[in-house]
C-alpha atoms as a PDB file:
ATOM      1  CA  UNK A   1       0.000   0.000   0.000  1.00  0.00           C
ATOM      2  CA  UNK A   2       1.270   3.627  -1.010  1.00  0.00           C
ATOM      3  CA  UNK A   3       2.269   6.027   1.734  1.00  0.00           C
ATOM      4  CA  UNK A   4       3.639   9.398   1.915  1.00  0.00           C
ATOM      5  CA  UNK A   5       7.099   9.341   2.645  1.00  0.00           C
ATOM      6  CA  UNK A   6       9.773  11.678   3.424  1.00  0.00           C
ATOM      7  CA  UNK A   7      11.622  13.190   0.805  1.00  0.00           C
ATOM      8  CA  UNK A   8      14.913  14.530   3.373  1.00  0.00           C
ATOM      9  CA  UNK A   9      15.195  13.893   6.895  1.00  0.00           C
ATOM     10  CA  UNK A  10      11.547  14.731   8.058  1.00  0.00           C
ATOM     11  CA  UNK A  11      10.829  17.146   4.797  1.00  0.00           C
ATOM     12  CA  UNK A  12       7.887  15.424   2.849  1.00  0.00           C
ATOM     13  CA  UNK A  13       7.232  16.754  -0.738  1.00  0.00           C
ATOM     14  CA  UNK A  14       3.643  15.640  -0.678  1.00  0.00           C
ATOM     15  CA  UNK A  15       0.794  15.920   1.975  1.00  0.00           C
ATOM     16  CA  UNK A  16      -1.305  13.050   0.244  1.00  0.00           C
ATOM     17  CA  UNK A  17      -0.411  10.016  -1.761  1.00  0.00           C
ATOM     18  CA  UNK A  18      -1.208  10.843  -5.215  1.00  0.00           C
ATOM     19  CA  UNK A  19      -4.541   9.347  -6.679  1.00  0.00           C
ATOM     20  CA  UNK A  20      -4.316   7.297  -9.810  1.00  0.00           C
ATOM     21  CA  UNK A  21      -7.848   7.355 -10.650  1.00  0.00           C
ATOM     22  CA  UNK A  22      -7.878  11.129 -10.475  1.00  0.00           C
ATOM     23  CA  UNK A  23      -4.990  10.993 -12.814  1.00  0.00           C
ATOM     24  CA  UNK A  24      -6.323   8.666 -14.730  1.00  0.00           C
ATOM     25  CA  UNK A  25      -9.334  10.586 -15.319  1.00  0.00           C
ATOM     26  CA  UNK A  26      -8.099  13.834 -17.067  1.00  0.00           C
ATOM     27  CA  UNK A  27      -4.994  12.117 -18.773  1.00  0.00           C
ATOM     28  CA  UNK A  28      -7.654  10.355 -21.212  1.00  0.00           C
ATOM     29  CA  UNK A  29     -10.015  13.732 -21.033  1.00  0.00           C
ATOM     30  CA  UNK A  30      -6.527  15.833 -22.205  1.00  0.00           C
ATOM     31  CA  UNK A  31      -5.772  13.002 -24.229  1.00  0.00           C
ATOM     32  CA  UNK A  32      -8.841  13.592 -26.140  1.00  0.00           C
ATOM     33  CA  UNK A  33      -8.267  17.356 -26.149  1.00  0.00           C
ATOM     34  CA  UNK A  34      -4.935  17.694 -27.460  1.00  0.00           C
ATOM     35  CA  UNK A  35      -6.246  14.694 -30.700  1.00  0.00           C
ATOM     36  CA  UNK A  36      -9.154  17.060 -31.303  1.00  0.00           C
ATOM     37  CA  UNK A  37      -7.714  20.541 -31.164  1.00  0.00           C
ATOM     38  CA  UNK A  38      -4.283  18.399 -33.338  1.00  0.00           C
ATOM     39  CA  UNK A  39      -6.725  17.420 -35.875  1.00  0.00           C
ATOM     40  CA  UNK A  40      -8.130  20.811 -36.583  1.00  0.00           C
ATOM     41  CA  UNK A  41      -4.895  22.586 -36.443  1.00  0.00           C
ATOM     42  CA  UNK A  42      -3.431  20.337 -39.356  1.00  0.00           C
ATOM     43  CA  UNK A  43      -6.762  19.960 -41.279  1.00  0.00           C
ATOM     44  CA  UNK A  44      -7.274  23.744 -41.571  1.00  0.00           C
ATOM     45  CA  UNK A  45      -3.887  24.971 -41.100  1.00  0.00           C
ATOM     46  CA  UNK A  46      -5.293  27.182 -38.080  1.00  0.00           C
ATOM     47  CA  UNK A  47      -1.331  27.012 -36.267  1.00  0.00           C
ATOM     48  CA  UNK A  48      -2.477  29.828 -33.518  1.00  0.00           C
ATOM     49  CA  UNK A  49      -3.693  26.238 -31.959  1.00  0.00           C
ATOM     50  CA  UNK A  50      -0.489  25.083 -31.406  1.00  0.00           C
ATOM     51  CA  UNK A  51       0.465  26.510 -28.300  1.00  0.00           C
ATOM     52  CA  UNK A  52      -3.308  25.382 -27.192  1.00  0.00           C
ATOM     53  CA  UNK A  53      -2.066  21.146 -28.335  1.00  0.00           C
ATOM     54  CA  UNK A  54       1.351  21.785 -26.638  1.00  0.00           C
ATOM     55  CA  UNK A  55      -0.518  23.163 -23.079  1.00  0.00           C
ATOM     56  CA  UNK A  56      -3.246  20.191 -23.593  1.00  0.00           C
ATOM     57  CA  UNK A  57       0.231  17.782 -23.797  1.00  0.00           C
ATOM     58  CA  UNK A  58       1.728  19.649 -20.634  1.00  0.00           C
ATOM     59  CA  UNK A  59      -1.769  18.657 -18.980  1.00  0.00           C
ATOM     60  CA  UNK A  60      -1.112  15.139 -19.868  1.00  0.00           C
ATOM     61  CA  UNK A  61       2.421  14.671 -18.488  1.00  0.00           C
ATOM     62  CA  UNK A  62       1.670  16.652 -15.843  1.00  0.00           C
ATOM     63  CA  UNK A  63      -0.995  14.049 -14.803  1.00  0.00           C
ATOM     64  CA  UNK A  64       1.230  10.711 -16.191  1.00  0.00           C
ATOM     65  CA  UNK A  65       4.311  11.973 -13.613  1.00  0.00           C
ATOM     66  CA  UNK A  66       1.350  12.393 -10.808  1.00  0.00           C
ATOM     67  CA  UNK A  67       0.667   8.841 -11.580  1.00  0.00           C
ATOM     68  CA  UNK A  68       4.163   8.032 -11.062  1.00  0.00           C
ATOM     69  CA  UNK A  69       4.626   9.864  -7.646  1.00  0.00           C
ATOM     70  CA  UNK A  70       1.657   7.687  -6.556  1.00  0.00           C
ATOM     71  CA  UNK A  71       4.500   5.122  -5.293  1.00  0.00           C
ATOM     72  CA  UNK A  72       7.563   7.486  -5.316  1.00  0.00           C
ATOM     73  CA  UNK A  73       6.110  10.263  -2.599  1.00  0.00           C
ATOM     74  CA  UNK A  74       9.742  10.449  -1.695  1.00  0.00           C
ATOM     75  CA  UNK A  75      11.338  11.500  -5.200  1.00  0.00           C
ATOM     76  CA  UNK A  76      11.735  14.344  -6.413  1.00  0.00           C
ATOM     77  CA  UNK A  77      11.690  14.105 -10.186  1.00  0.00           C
ATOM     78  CA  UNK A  78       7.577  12.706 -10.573  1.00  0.00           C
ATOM     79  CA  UNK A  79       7.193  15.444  -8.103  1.00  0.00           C
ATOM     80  CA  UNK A  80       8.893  18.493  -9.888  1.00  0.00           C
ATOM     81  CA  UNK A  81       7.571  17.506 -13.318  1.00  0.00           C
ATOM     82  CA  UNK A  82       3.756  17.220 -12.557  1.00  0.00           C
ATOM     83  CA  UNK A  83       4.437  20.826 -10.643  1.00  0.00           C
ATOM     84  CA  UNK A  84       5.762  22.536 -13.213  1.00  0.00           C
ATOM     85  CA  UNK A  85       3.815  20.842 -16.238  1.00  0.00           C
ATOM     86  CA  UNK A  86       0.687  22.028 -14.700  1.00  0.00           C
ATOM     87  CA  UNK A  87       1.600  25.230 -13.970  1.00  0.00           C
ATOM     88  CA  UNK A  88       2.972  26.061 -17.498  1.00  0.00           C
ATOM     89  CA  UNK A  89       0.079  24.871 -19.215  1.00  0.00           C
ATOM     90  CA  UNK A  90      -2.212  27.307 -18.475  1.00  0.00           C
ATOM     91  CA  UNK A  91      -0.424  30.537 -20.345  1.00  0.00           C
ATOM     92  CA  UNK A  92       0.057  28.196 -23.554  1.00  0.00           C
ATOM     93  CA  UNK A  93      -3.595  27.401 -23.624  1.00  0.00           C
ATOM     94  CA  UNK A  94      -4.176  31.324 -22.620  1.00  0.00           C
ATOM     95  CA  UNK A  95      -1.518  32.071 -25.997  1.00  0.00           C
ATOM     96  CA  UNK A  96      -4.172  31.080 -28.410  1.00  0.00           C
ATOM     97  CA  UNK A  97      -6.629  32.789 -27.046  1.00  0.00           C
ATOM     98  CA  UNK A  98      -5.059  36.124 -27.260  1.00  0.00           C
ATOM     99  CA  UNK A  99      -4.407  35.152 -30.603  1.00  0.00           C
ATOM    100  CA  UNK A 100      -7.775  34.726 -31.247  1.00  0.00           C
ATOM    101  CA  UNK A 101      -9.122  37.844 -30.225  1.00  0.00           C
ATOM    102  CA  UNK A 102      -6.507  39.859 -33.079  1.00  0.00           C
ATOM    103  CA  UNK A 103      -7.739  37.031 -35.582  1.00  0.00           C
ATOM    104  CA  UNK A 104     -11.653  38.334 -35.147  1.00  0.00           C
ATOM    105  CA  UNK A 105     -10.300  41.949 -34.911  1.00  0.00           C
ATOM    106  CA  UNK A 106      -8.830  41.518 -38.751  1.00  0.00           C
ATOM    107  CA  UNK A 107     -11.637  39.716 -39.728  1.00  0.00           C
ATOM    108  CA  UNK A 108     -14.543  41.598 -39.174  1.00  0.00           C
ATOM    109  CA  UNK A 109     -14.746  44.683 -41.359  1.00  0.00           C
ATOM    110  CA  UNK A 110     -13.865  48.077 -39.686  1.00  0.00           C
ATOM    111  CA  UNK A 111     -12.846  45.539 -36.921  1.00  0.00           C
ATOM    112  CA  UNK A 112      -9.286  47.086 -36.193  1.00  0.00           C
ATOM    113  CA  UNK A 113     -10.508  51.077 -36.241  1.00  0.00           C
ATOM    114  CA  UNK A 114     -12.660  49.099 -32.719  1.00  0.00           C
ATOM    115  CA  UNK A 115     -10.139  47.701 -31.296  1.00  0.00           C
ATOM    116  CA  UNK A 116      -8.382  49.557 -27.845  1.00  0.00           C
ATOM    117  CA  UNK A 117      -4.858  49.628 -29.617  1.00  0.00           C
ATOM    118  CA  UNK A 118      -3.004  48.460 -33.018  1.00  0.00           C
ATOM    119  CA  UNK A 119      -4.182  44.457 -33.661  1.00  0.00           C
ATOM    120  CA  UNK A 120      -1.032  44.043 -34.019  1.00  0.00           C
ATOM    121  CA  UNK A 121       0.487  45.872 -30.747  1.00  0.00           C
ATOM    122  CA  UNK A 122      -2.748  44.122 -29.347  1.00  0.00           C
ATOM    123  CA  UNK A 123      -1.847  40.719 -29.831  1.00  0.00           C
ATOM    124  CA  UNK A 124       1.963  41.016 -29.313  1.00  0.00           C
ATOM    125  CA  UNK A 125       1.558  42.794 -26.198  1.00  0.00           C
ATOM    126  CA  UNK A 126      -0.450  40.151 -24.333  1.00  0.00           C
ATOM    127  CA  UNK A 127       1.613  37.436 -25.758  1.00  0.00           C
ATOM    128  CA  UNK A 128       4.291  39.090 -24.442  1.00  0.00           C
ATOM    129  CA  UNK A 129       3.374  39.189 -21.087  1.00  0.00           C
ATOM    130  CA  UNK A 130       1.708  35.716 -21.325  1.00  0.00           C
ATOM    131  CA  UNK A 131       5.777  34.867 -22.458  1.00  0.00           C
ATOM    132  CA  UNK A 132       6.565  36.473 -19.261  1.00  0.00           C
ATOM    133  CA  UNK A 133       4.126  34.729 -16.520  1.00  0.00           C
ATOM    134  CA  UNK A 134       5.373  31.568 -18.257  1.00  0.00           C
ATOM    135  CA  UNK A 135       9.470  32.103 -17.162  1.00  0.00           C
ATOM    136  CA  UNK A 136       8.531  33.096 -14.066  1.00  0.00           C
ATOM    137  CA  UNK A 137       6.281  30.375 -12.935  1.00  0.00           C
ATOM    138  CA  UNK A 138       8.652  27.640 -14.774  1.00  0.00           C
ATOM    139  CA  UNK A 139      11.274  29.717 -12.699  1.00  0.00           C
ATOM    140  CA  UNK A 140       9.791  29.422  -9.518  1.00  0.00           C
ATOM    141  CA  UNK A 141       9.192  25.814 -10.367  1.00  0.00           C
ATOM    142  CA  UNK A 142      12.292  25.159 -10.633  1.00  0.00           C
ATOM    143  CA  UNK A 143      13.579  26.712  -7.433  1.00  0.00           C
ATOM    144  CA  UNK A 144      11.245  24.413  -5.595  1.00  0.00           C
ATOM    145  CA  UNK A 145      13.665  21.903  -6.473  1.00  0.00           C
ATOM    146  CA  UNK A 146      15.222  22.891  -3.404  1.00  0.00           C
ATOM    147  CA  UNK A 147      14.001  22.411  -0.087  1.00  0.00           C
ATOM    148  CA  UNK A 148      15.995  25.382   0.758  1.00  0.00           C
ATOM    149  CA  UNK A 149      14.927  27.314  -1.781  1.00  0.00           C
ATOM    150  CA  UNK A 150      11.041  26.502  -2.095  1.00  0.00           C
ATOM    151  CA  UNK A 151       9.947  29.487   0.007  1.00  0.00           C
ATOM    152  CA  UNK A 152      11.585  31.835  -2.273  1.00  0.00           C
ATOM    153  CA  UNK A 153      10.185  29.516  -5.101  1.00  0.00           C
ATOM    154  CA  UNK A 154       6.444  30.006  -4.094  1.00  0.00           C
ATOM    155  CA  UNK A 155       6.721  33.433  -4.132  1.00  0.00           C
ATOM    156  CA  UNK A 156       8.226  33.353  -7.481  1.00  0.00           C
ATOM    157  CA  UNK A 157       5.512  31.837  -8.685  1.00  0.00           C
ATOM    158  CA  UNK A 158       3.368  33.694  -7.009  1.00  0.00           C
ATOM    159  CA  UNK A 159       4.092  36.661  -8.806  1.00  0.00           C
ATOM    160  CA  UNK A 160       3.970  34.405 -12.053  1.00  0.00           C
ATOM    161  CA  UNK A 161       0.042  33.966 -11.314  1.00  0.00           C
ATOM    162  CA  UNK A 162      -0.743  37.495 -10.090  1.00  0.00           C
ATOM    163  CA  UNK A 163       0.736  38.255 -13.261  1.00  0.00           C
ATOM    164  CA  UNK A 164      -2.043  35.775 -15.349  1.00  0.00           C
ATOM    165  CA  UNK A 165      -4.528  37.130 -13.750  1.00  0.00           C
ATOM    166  CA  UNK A 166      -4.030  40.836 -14.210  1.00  0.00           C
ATOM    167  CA  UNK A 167      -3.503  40.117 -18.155  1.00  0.00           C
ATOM    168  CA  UNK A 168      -6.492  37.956 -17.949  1.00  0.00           C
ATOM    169  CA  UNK A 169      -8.289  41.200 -16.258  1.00  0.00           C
ATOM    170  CA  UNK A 170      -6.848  43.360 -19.209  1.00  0.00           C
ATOM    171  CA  UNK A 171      -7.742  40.836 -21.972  1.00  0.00           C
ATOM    172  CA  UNK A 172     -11.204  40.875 -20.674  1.00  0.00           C
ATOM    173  CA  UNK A 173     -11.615  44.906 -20.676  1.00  0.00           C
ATOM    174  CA  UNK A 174      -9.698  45.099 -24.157  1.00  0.00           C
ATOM    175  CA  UNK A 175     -12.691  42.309 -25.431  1.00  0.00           C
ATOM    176  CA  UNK A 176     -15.045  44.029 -24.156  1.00  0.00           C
ATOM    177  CA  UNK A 177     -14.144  47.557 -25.227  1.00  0.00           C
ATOM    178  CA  UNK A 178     -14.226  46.247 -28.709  1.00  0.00           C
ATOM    179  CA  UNK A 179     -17.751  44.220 -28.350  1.00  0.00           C
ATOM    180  CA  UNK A 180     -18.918  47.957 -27.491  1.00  0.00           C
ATOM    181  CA  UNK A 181     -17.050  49.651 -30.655  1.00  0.00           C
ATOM    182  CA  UNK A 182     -18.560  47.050 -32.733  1.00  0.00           C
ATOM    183  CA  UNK A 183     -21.928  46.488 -31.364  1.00  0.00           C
ATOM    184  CA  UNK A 184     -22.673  50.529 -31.663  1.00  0.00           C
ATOM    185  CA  UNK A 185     -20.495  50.073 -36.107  1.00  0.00           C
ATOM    186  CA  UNK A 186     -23.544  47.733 -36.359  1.00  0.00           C
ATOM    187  CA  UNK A 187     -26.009  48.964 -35.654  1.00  0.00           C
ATOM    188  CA  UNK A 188     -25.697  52.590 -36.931  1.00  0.00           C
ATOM    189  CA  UNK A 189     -27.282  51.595 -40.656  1.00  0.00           C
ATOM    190  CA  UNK A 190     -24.316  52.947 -42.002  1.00  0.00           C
ATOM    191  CA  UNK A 191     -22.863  51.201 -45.680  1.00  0.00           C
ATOM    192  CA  UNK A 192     -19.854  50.130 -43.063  1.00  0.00           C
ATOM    193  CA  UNK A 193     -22.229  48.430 -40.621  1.00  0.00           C
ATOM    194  CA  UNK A 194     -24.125  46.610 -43.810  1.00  0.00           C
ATOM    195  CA  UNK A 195     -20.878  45.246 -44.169  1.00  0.00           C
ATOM    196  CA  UNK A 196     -20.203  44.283 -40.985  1.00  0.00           C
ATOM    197  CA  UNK A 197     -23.587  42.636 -40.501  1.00  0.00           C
ATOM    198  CA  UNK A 198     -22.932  40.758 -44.102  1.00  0.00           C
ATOM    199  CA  UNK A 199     -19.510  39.387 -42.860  1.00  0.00           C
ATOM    200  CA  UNK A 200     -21.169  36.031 -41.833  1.00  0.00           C
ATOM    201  CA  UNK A 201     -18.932  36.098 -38.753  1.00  0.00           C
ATOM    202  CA  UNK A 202     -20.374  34.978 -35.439  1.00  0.00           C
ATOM    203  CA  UNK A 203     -18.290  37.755 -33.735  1.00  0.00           C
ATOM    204  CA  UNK A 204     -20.568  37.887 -30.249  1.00  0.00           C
ATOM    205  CA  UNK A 205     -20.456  34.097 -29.883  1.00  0.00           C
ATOM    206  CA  UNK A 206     -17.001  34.528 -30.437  1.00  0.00           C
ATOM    207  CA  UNK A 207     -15.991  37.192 -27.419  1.00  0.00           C
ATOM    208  CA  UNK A 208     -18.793  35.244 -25.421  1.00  0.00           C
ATOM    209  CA  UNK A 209     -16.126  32.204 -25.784  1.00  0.00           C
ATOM    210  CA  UNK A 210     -13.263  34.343 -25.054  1.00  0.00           C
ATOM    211  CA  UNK A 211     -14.863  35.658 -21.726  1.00  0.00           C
ATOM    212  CA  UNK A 212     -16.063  32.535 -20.791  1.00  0.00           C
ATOM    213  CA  UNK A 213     -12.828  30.782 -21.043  1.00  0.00           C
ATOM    214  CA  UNK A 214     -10.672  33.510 -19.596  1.00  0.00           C
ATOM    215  CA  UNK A 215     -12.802  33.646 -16.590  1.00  0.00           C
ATOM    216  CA  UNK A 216     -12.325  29.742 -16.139  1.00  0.00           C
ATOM    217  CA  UNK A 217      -8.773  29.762 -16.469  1.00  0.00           C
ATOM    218  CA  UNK A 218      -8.805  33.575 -13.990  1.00  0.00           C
ATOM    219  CA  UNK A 219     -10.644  31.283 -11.463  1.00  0.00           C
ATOM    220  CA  UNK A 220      -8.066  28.707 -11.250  1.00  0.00           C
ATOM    221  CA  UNK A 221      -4.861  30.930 -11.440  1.00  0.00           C
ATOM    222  CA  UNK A 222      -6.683  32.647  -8.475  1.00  0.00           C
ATOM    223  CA  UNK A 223      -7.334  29.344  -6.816  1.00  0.00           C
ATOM    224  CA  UNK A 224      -3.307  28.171  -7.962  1.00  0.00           C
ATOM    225  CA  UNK A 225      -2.352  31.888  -5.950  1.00  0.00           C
ATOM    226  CA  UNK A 226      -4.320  30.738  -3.058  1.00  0.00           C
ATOM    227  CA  UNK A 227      -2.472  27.248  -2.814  1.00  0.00           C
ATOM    228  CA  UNK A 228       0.962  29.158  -2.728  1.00  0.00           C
ATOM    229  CA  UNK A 229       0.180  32.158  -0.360  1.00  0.00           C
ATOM    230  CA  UNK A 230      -1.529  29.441   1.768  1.00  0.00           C
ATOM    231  CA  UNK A 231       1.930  27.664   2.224  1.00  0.00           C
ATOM    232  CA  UNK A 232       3.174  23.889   2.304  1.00  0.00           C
ATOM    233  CA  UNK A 233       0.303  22.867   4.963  1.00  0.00           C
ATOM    234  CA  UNK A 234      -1.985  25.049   3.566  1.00  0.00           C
ATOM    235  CA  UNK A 235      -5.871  23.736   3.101  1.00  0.00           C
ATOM    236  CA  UNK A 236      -5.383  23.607  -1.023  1.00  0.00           C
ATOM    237  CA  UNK A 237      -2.066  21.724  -0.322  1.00  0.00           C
ATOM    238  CA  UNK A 238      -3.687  19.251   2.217  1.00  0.00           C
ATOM    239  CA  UNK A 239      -6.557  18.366  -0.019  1.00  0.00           C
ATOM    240  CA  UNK A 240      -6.201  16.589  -3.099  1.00  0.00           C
ATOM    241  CA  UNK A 241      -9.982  17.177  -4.566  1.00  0.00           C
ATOM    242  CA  UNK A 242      -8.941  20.819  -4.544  1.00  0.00           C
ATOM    243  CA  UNK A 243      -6.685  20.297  -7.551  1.00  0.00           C
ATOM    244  CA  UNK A 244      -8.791  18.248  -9.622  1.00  0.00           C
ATOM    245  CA  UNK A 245     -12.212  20.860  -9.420  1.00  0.00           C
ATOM    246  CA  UNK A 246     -10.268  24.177  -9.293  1.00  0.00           C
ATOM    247  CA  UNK A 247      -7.226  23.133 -12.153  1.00  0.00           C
ATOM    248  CA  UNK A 248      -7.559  20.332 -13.996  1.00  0.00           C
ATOM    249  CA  UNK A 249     -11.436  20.697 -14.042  1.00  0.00           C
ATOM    250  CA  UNK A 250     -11.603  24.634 -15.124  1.00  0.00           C
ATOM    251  CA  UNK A 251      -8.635  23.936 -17.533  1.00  0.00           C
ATOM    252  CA  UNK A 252     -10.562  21.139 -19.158  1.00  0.00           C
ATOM    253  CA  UNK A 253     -13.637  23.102 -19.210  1.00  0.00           C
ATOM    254  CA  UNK A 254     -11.998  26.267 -20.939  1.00  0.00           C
ATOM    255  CA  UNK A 255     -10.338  23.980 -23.949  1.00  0.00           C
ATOM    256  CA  UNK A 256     -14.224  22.380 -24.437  1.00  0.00           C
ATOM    257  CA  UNK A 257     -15.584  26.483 -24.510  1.00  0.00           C
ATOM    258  CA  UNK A 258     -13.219  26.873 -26.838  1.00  0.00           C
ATOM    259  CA  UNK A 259     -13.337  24.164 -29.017  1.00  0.00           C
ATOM    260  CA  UNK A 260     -17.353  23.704 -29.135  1.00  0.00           C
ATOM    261  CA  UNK A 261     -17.197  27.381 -29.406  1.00  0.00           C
ATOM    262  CA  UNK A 262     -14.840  28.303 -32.696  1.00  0.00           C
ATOM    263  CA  UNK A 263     -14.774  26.678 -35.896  1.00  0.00           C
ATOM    264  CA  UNK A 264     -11.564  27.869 -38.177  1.00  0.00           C
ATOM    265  CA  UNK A 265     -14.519  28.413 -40.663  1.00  0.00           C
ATOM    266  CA  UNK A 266     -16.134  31.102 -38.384  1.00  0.00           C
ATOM    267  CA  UNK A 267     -13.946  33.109 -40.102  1.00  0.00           C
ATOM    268  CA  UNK A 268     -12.979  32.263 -43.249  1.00  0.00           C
ATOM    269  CA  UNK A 269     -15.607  33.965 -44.731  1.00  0.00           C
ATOM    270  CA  UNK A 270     -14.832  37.295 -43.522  1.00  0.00           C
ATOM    271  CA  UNK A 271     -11.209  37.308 -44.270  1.00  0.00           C
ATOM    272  CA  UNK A 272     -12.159  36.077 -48.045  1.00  0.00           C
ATOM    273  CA  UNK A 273     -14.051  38.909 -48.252  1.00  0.00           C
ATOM    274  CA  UNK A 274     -11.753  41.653 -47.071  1.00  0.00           C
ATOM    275  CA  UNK A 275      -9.262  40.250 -49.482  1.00  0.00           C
ATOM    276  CA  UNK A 276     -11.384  40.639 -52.228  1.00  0.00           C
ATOM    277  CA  UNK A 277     -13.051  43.737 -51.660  1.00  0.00           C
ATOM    278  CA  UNK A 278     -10.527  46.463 -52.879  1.00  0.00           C
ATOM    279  CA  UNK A 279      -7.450  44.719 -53.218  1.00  0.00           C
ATOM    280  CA  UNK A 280      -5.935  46.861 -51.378  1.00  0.00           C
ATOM    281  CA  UNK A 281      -2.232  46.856 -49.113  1.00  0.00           C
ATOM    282  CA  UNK A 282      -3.657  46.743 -46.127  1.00  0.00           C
ATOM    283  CA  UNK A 283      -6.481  44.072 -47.308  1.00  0.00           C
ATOM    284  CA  UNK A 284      -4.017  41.987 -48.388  1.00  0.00           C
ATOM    285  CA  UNK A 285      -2.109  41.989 -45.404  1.00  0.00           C
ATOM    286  CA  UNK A 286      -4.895  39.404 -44.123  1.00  0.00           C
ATOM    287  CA  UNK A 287      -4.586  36.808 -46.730  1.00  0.00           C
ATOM    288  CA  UNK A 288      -2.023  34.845 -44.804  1.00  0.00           C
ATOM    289  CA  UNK A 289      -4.748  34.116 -41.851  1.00  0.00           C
ATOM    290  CA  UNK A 290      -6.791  33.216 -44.552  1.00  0.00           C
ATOM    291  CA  UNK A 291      -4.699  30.766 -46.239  1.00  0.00           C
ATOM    292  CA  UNK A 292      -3.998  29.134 -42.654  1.00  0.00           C
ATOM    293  CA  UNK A 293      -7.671  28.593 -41.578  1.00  0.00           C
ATOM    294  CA  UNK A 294      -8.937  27.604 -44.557  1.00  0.00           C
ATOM    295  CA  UNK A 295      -8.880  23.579 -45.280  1.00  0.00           C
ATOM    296  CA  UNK A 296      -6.332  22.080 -47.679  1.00  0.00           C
ATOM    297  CA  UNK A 297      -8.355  21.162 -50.415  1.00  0.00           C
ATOM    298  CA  UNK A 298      -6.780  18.794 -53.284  1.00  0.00           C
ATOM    299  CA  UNK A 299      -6.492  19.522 -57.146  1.00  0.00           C
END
C-alpha cells in the first residue's frame, strides 16, 4: 500500500499520496483534447492552436508523472515535473486565445478602427506578457527543487500567477471595449455596418467564448495563488480534490468552450471577403490568416 514518505530527513514533498484514478481521469479527457484541437490545427492549417495542443500535452504529463509519484512520494523528479507541467500549461492554452481575439479583430470589417490599440500591438503585447508569466512560474518551479529554496520559489511563482490574472483582467476589458465599438459600427445603418452585418462572422459568440474561457482559467490561477500564499500545509495543499475541481477541471472546461465554441470556418468567410473587396495593401495583409484557416483542399 502507497504512503507518503519523506523526501529529506523529516521534509515530505507531498501531503497526500497521489490518486491514480484522479490521474487517470483527465490524462484520457486531455488526451482527447490535445487529438481534437491536433486534428483541426493540421486539417485547416489554423497554427495559432499550437500553443493550445502543446498546453493540452503539458496537462497530460503533468498528470502521467502524478501517476508516477503515486509510489515514489519520496522523489523528487515525478514530483517536480507534474508541478511545473501544470503550472505552465495554463499561459500556452491562454496564448491562443489572445491570438484569437486579433484574428476576429482583422476579420470583421472596420474591426481594427474598434479595437483599444493596433491588432497588431494588441496581440503582441499580451503574448508578451503571457511569455513572461510563463518564465517566471517555470522559474519558480524550478527553485522548488530545493528544499531550501522553495519558500523563495512560491513566491516566485506567485508573482507568475498574479501576473495571469491581471492580463487575464486586461484581456477581458480590451474584449469588451471592442464588443462595445462594434456592437454601436452595427447597428448605426451605415454602408460600413451593412458590411459588418454581411460578414457572416459569429463575432458575439465569439468574445462570449473568449470571456467565458478567460474567466475559467482567472478562477483557477486565483485558486493556484491561493495554494501558494496558503503555504506547504496550507488547506489547497492538504486536499487533493482541490486540484482536480479548481485546475484540472476549469482547464478542461476552458479547452471544451473553446473548441465547441470556434470553428476555423467562423472566419474564413470574412477574411475572403476583405481580401477581395478592394485589393488593397492593407487588405491583403490578411490573406495569410486566410490561407492558414482555410482547409487544404486537393487539385
Amino acid at each position: 500500500m502507497s504512503q507518503i514518505l519523506p523526501y529529506k530527513d523529516d521534509y515530505y514533498l507531498w501531503n497526500y499520496v497521489p490518486s491514480i484514478p484522479g490521474a487517470v481521469v483527465f490524462i484520457v479527457l486531455f488526451g482527447i483534447a490535445m487529438v481534437a484541437t491536433g486534428w483541426r490545427l493540421f486539417r485547416y492549417r489554423a497554427w495559432f492552436h499550437i500553443p493550445l495542443v502543446i498546453g493540452c500535452e503539458a496537462e497530460v504529463i503533468g498528470y502521467v508523472a502524478y501517476i508516477i509519484a503515486h509510489n515514489n512520494t519520496n522523489k523528487l523528479s515525478p514530483y517536480l515535473m507534474q508541478s511545473v507541467c501544470l503550472l505552465v500549461a495554463p499561459p500556452l492554452i491562454s496564448a491562443t486565445l489572445y491570438m484569437m481575439l486579433g484574428r476576429l479583430t482583422r476579420a470583421l470589417p472596420s474591426g481594427e478602427e474598434c479595437s483599444l490599440v493596433r491588432t497588431k500591438w494588441l496581440t503582441k503585447g499580451f503574448i508578451l506578457l503571457d511569455v513572461e508569466a510563463f518564465l517566471i512560474v517555470a522559474a519558480g518551479g524550478g527553485m522548488m527543487i530545493s528544499p531550501k529554496r522553495k519558500a523563495m520559489g512560491q513566491i516566485v511563482i506567485i508573482s507568475g500567477l498574479i501576473m495571469q490574472i491581471v492580463c487575464f483582467v486586461a484581456f477581458v476589458a480590451a474584449c469588451g471595449i471592442f464588443h462595445v465599438r462594434y456592437a454601436r459600427l452595427t447597428g448605426n445603418g451605415s454602408d460600413r455596418a451593412r458590411r459588418a452585418n454581411d460578414a457572416g462572422i459569429p463575432w458575439r459568440k465569439l468574445l462570449y467564448m473568449l470571456y467565458a474561457t478567460s474567466f475559467l482559467i482567472s478562477v483557477r490561477s486565483i485558486y493556484r495563488s491561493a495554494e501558494f500564499i496558503q503555504g506547504h500545509q496550507g488547506y489547497n495543499l492538504t486536499h487533493q480534490w482541490t486540484l482536480f475541481v479548481f485546475d484540472a477541471t476549469l482547464m478542461f472546461l476552458s479547452v471544451v468552450v473553446f473548441y465547441v465554441m470556434y470553428h476555423p470556418k467562423d472566419m474564413s468567410k470574412g477574411y475572403q471577403d476583405v481580401c477581395v473587396e478592394g485589393g488593397t495593401v492593407n487588405s491583403m495583409e490578411m490573406a495569410p490568416t486566410t490561407i492558414e484557416e482555410v482547409p487544404l483542399r486537393h487539385k
